[in-house]
Protein backbone atom coordinates (compact mmCIF):
# COMPACT_ATOMS: atom_id res chain seq x y z
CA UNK A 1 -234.67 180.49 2.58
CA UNK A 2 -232.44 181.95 -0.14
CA UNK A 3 -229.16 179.90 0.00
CA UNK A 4 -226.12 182.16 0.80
CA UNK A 5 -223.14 182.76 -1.34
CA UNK A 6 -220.11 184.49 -0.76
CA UNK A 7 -221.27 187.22 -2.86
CA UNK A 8 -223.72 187.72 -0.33
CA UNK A 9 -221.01 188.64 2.16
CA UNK A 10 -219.82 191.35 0.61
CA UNK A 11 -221.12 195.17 0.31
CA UNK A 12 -220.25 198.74 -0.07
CA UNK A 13 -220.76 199.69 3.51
CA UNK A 14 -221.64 196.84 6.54
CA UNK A 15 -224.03 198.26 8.98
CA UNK A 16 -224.43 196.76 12.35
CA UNK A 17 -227.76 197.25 14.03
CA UNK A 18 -231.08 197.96 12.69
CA UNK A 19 -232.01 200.62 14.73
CA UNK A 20 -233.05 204.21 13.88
CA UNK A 21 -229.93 205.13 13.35
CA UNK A 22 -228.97 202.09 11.31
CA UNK A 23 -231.97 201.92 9.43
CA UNK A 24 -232.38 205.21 8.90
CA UNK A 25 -227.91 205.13 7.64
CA UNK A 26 -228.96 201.94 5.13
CA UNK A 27 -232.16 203.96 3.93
CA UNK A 28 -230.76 206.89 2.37
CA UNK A 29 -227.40 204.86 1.28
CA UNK A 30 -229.81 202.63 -0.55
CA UNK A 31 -231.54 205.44 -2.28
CA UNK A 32 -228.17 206.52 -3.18
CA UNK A 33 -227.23 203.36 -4.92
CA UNK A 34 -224.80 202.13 -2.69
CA UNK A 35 -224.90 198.34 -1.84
CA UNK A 36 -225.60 198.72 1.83
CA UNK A 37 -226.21 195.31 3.93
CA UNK A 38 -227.52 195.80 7.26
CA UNK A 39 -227.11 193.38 10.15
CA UNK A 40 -229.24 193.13 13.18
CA UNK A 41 -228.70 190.88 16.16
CA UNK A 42 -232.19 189.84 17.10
CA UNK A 43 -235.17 189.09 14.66
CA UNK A 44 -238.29 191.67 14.39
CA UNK A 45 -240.72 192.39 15.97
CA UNK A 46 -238.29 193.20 18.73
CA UNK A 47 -238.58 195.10 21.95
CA UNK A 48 -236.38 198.20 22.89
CA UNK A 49 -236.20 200.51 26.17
CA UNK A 50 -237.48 203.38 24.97
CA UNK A 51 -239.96 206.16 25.80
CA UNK A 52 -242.06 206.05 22.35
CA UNK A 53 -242.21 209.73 21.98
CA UNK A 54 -240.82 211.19 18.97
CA UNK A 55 -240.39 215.44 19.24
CA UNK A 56 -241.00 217.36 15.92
CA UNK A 57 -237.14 216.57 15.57
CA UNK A 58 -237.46 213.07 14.79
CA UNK A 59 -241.02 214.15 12.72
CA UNK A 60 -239.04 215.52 10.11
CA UNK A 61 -236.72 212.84 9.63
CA UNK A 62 -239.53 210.35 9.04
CA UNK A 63 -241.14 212.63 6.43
CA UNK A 64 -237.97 212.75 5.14
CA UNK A 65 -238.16 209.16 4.16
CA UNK A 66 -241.04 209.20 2.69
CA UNK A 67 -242.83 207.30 6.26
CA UNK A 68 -246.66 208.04 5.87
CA UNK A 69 -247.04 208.87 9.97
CA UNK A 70 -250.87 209.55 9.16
CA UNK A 71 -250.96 205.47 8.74
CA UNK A 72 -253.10 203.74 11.98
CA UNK A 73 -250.91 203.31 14.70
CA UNK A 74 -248.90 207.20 14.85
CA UNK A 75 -250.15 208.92 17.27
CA UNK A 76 -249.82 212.25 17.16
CA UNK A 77 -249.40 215.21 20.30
CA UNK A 78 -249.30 218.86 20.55
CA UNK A 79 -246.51 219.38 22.72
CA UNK A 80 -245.27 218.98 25.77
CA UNK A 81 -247.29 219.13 29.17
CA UNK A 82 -244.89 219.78 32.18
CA UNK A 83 -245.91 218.90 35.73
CA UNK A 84 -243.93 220.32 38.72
CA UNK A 85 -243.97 222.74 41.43
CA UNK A 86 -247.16 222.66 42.36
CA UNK A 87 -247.85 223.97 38.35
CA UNK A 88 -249.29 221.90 35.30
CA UNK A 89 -248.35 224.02 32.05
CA UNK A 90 -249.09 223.17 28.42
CA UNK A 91 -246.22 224.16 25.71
CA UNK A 92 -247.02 223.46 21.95
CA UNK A 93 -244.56 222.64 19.68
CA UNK A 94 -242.86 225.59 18.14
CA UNK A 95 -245.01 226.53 14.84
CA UNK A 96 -241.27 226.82 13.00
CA UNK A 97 -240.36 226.32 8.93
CA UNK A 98 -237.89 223.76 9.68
CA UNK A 99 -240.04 221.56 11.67
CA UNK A 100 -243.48 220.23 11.70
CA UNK A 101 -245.60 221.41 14.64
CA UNK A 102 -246.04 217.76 15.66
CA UNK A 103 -244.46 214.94 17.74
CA UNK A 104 -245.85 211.22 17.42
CA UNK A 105 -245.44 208.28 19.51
CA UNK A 106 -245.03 204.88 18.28
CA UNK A 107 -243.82 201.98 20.81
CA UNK A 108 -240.39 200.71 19.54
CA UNK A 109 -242.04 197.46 18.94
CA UNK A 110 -243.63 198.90 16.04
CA UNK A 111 -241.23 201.56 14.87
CA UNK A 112 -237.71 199.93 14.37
CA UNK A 113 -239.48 197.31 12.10
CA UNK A 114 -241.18 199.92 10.40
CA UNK A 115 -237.82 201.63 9.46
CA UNK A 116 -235.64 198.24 9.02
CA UNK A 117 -238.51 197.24 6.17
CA UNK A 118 -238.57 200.48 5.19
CA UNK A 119 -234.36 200.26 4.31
CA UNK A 120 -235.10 196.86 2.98
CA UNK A 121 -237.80 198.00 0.75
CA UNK A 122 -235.46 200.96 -0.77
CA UNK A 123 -232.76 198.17 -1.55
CA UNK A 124 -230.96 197.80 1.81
CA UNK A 125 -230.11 193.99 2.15
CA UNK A 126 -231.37 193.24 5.64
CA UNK A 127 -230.53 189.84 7.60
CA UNK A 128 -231.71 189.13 10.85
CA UNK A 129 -230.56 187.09 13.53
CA UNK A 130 -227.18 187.76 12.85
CA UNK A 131 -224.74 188.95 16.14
CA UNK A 132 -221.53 190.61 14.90
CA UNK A 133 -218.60 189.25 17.26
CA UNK A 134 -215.92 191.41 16.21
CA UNK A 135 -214.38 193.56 13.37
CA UNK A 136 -211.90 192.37 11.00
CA UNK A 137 -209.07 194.77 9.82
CA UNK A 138 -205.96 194.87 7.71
CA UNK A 139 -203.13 194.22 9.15
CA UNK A 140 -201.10 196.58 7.00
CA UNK A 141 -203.02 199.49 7.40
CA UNK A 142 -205.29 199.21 10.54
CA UNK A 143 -208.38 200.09 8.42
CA UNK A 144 -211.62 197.59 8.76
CA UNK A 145 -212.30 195.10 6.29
CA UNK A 146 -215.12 193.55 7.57
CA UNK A 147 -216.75 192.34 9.84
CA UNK A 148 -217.24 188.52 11.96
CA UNK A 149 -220.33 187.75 13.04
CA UNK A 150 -222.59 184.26 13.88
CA UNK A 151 -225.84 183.50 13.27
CA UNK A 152 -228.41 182.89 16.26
CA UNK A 153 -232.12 181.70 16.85
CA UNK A 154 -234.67 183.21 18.60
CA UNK A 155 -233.25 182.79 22.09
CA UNK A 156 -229.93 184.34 21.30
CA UNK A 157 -228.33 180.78 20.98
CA UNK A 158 -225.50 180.00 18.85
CA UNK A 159 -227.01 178.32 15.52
CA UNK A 160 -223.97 177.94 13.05
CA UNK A 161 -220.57 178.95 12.94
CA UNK A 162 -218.89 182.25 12.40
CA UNK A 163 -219.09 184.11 8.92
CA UNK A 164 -216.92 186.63 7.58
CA UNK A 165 -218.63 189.96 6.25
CA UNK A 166 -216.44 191.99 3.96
CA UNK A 167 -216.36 195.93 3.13
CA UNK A 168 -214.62 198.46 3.11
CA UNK A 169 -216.85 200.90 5.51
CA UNK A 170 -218.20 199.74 8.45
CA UNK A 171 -221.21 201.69 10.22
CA UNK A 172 -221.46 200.70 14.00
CA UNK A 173 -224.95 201.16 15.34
CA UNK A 174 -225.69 198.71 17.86
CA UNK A 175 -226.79 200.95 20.50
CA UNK A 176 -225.30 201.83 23.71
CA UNK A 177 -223.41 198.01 24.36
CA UNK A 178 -221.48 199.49 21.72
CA UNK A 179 -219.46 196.42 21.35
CA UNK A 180 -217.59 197.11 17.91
CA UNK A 181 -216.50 200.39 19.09
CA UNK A 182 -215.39 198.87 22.35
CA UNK A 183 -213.66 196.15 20.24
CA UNK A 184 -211.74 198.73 18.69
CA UNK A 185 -210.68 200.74 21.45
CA UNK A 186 -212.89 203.60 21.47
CA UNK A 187 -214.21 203.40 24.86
CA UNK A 188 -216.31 205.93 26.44
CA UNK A 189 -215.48 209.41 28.00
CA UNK A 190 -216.80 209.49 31.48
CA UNK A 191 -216.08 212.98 31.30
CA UNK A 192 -219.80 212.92 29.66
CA UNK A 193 -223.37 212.60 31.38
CA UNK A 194 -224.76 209.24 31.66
CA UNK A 195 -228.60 208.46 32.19
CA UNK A 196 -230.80 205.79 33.41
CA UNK A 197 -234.00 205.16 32.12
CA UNK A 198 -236.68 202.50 33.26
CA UNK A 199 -240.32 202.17 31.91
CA UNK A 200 -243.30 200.16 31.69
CA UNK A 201 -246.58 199.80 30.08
CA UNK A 202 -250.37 199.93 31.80
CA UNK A 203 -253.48 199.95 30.61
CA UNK A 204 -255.05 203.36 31.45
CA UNK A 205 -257.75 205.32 30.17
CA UNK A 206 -255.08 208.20 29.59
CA UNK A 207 -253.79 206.65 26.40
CA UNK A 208 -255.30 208.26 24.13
CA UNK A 209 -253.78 211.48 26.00
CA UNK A 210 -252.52 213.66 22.82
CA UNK A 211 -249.76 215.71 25.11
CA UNK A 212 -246.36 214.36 26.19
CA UNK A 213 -246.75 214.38 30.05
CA UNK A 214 -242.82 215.22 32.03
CA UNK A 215 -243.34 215.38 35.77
CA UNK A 216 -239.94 217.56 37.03
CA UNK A 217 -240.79 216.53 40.59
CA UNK A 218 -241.72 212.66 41.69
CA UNK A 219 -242.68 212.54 45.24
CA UNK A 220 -242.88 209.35 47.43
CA UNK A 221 -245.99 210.90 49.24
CA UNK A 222 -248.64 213.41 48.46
CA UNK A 223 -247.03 216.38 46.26
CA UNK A 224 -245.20 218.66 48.56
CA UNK A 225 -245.55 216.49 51.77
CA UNK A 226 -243.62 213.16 50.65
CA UNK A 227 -240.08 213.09 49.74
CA UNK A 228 -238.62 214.62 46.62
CA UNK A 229 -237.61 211.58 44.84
CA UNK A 230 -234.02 211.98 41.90
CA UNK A 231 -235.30 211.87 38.13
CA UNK A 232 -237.80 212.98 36.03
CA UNK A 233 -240.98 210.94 34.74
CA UNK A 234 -242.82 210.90 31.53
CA UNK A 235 -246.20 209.38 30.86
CA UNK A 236 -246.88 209.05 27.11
CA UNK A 237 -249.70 207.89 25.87
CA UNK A 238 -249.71 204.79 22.83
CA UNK A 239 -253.03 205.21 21.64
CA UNK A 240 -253.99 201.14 21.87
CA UNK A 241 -254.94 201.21 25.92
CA UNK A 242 -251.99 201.48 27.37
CA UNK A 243 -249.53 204.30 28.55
CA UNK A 244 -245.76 204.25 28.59
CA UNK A 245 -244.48 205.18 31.93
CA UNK A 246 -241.23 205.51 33.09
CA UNK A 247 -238.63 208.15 34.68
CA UNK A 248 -234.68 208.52 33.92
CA UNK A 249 -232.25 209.76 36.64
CA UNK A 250 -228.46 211.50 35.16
CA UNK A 251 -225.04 210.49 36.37
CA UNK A 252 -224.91 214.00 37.93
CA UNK A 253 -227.22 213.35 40.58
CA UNK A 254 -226.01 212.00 44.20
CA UNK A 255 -228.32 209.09 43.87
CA UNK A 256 -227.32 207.67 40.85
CA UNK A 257 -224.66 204.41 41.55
CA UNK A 258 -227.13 203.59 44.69
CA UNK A 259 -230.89 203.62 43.48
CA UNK A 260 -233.51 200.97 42.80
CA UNK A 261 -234.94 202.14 39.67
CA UNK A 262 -237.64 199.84 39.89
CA UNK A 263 -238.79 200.63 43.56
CA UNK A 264 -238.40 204.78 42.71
CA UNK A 265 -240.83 203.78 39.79
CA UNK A 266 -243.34 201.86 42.05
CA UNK A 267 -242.96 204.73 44.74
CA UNK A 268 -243.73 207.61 42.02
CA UNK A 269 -246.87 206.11 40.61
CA UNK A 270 -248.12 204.92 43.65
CA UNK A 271 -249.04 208.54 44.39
CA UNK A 272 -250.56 209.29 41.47
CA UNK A 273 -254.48 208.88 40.98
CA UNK A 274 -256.07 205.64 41.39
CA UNK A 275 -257.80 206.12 37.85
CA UNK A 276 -254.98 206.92 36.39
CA UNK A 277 -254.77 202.76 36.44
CA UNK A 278 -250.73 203.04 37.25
CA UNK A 279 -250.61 200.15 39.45
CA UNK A 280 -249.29 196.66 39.67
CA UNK A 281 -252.51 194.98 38.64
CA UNK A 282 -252.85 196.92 35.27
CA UNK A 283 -249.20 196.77 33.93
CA UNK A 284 -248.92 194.82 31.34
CA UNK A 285 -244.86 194.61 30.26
CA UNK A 286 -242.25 193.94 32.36
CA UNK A 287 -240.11 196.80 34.09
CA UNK A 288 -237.03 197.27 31.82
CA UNK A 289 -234.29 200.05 31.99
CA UNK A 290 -231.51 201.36 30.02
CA UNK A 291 -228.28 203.39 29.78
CA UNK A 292 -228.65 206.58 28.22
CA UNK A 293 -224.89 207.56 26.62
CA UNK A 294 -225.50 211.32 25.98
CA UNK A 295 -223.49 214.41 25.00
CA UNK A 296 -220.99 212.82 22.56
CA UNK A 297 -219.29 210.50 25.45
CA UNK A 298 -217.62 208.47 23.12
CA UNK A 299 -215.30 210.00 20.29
CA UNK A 300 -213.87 209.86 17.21
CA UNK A 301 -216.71 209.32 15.53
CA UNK A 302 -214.87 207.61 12.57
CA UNK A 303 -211.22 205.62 12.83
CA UNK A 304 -209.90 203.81 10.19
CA UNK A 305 -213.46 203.14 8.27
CA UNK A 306 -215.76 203.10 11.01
CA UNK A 307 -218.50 205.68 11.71
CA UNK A 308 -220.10 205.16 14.60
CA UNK A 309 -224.13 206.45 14.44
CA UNK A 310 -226.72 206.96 17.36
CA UNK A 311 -226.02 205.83 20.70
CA UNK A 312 -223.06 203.57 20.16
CA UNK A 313 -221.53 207.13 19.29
CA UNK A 314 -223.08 208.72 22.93
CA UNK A 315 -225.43 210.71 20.76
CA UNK A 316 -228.34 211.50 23.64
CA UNK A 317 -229.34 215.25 23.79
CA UNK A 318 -228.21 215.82 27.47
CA UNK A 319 -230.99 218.70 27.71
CA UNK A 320 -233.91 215.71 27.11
CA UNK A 321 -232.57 212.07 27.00
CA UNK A 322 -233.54 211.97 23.25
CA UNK A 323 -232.05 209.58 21.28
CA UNK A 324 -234.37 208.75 18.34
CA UNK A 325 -233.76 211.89 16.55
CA UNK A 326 -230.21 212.22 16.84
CA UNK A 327 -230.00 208.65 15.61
CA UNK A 328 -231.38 209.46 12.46
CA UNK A 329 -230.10 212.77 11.35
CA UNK A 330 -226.56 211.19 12.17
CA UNK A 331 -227.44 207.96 9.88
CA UNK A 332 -228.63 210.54 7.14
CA UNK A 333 -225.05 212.79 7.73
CA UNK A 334 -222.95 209.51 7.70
CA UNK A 335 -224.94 208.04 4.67
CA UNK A 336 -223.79 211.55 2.43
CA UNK A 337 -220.47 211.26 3.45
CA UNK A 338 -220.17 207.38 2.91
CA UNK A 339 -222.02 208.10 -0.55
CA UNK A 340 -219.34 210.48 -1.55
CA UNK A 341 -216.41 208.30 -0.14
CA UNK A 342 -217.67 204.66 -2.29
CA UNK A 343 -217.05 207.02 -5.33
CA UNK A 344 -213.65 208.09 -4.78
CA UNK A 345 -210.03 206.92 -4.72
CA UNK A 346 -208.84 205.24 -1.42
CA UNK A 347 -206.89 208.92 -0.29
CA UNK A 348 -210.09 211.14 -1.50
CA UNK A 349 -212.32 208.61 0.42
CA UNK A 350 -210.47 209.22 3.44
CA UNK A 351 -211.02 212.66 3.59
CA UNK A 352 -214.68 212.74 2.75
CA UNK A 353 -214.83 209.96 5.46
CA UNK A 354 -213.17 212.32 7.92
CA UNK A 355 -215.64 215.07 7.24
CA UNK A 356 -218.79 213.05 9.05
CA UNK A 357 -217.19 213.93 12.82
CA UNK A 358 -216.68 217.32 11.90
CA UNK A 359 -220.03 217.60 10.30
CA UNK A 360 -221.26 215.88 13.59
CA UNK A 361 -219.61 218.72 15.60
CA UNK A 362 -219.83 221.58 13.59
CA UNK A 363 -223.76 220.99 13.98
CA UNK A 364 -223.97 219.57 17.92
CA UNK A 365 -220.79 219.98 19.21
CA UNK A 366 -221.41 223.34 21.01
CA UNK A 367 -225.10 222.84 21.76
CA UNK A 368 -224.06 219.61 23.31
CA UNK A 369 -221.51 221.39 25.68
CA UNK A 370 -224.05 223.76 26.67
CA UNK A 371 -226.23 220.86 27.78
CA UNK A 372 -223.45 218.95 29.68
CA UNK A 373 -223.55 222.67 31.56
CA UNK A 374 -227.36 222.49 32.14
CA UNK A 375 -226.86 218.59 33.50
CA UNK A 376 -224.63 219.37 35.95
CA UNK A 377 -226.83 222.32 37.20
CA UNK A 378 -229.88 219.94 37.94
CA UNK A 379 -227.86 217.45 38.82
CA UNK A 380 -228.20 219.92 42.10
CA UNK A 381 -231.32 219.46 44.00
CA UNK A 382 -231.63 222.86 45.00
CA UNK A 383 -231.23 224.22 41.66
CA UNK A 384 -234.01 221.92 40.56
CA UNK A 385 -236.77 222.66 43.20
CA UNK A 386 -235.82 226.67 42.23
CA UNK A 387 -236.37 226.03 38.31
CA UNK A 388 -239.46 224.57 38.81
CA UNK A 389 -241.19 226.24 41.56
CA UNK A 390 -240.70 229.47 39.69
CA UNK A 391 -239.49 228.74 36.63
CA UNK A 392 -242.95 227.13 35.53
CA UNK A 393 -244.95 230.05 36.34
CA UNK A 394 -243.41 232.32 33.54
CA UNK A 395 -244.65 230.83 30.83
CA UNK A 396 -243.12 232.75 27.60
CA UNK A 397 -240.02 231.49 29.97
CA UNK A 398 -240.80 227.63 29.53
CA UNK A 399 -241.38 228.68 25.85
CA UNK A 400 -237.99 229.37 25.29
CA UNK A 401 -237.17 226.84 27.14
CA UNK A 402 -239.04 224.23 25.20
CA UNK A 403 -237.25 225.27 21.98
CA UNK A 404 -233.67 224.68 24.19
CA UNK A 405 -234.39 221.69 25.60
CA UNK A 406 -236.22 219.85 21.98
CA UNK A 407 -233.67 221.85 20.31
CA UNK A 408 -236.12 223.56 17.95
CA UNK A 409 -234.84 226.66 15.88
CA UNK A 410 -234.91 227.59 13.00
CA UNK A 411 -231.56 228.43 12.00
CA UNK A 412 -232.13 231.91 9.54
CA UNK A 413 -236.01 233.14 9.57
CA UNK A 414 -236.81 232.49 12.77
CA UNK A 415 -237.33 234.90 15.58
CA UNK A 416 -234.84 236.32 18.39
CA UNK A 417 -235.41 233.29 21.20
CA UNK A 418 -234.10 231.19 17.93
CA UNK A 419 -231.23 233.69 17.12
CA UNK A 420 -229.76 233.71 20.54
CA UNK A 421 -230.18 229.55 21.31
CA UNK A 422 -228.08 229.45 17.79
CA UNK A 423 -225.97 232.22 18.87
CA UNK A 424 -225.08 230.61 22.31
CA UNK A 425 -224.67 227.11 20.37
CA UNK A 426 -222.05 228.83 17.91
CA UNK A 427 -220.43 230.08 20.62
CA UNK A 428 -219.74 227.40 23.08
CA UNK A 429 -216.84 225.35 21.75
CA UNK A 430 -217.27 221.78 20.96
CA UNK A 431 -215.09 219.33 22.46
């Protein structure tokens, strides 16, 4: 192991978390020059809650950076099959010019190592095992100068004392704990949605299953004779024998403080088919869930040199619980404006250091109110059962609705669904 010097405490820009959003942030502020050290809590290979799929959205970003997804172990889909109603209907991906026609799934297992080394290869300095404790600012001027942090083994346990990381931006990206932004103040708006997602693995001979599977309806019985169950379900398939399964229930709903996410799971699949294999005997991962902060529930996104990126910043498309994709187009936004800011005097940096959360809102902000409208709507039962039971049988409908929900448009050439989804984005005012 390289001995440390204090040298190799210092940086441009600190980023904590080497998630998408954090890897994807160090990635193109290495490729920019900038000395960029990136700090992750845990040690890869490491697991993440996650549903593996990744919509054309998140596609682009990783041909962006130069990630070869025709590599073994990308698995690539059509679109997005949609069960519910008493209707199965099969949506492609838009065929637009600003996104491929593809999604891809990749278990998070895989796919935040593949980005972290992917930083580290373009220059990024990447240290593991590392769990930032707090932020360390000026007492003069409130700004960050750092960051603390302590090293820790493989369990989590404490395995030396507390270091001192210096620089003069900070990128917070460790996920929805959000604990640097919490240690700051910045604590989240519950005027946003929340989500809950669980999921699992089993083997299944539907893994190799080249459409993303989202069941509106889960039913505790036969389909249309059980009871209607709160949430949605996925089943995405990984390509190595297994399926992810899961389902994710929003704030919105009545059942949200007092369900077991685990039983509503059990109860779902256990009325699916037997071949399917979705049963205790062939899971093979433990039953994990996760908060899903969505629809910009925590703000500013930058105070006093910290930009906050991904989830820590409540950056979940309310329409679809994605995550992945906003992650990374956020760490690629923050990146210009941090690249522009390291190369300017301290009151010029400011300003192009302010620019990120109106970049961030100019571009989401009123698409994201329009989906905290569209939660709250099937957040009501009724509503729901109506949407689906007639909704899915129209399906240029559902086509347009695809392109809401994955928010796919293109933004000039593309035809008059895209025009008015921009238009009504435009419109609607962030906040």
């Amino acid at each position: 192991m390289t001995r440390r010097t204090a040298d190799d405490r210092q940086a441009d820009v600190i980023i904590v978390g080497a998630g998408p959003g954090g890897s994807t942030t160090a990635y193109h502020l290495a490729q920019a020059g900038v000395d960029v050290l990136l700090l992750e809590k845990t040690s890869f290979p490491r697991e993440k809650v996650c549903g593996d799929g990744l919509t054309p959205r998140a596609v682009r970003q990783l041909l962006a950076m130069g990630m070869d997804t025709e590599a073994p172990g990308w698995v690539k889909n059509h679109g997005l099959r949609i069960v519910g109603g008493g209707h199965r209907l099969e949506l492609r991906w838009p065929d637009l010019a600003s996104f491929p026609p593809y999604g891809l799934v990749r278990t998070r297992l895989d796919f935040d190592e593949i980005l972290a080394r992917h930083a580290q290869k373009s220059g990024a300095r990447l240290q593991e095992r590392t769990a930032v404790t707090g932020a360390i600012t000026d007492d003069a001027t409130g700004r960050l100068s750092g960051v603390r942090a302590r090293p820790i083994d493989d369990d989590g346990r404490k395995a030396g004392d507390e270091v001192t990381y210096r620089a003069p931006i900070v990128v917070a990206a460790d996920g929805n704990s959000a604990r640097l932004a919490l240690s700051l103040g910045l604590a989240k708006r519950d005027d946003r949605p929340m989500g809950v997602a669980v999921r699992t693995y089993y083997t299944s001979p539907r893994h190799d299953d080249d459409w993303l599977e989202s069941w509106l309806e889960l039913w505790d019985g036969p389909p249309g004779q059980g009871g209607l169950l709160p949430g949605y379900g996925w089943i995405f398939g990984v390509g190595d024998g297994t399926c992810n399964v899961g389902l994710g229930i929003l704030n919105t709903s009545s059942a949200f403080r007092s369900v077991d996410y685990k039983e509503l799971l059990r109860r779902w699949l256990e009325n699916t088919p037997a071949d399917w294999g979705f049963r205790e005997p062939n899971r093979t991962a433990p039953i994990r869930g996760a908060a899903l902060p969505m629809g910009f529930n925590r703000k500013p996104h930058y105070r006093n040199g910290l930009l906050l990126v991904g989830d820590s910043g409540g950056m979940v498309n309310p329409f679809n619980g994605e995550g992945i994709a906003y992650a990374m187009e956020a760490g690629e936004m923050a990146a210009e404006a941090i690249t522009q800011a390291v190369r300017r005097s301290s009151d010029s940096q400011e300003r192009t250091l302010r620019a990120y959360p109106a970049a961030l809102d100019a571009r989401y902000g009123g698409y994201y109110t329009l989906g905290r409208i569209f939660v709250r709507l099937i957040g009501n039962p009724a509503v729901m059962n109506a949407a689906t039971r007639h909704g899915l049988k129209r399906e240029r409908l559902m086509g347009i609705t695809l392109k809401l929900l994955a928010n796919l448009t293109d933004p000039r050439d593309g035809d008059a669904t895209d025009w008015l989804i921009n238009a009504l984005s435009k419109v609607a005012p962030a906040a």
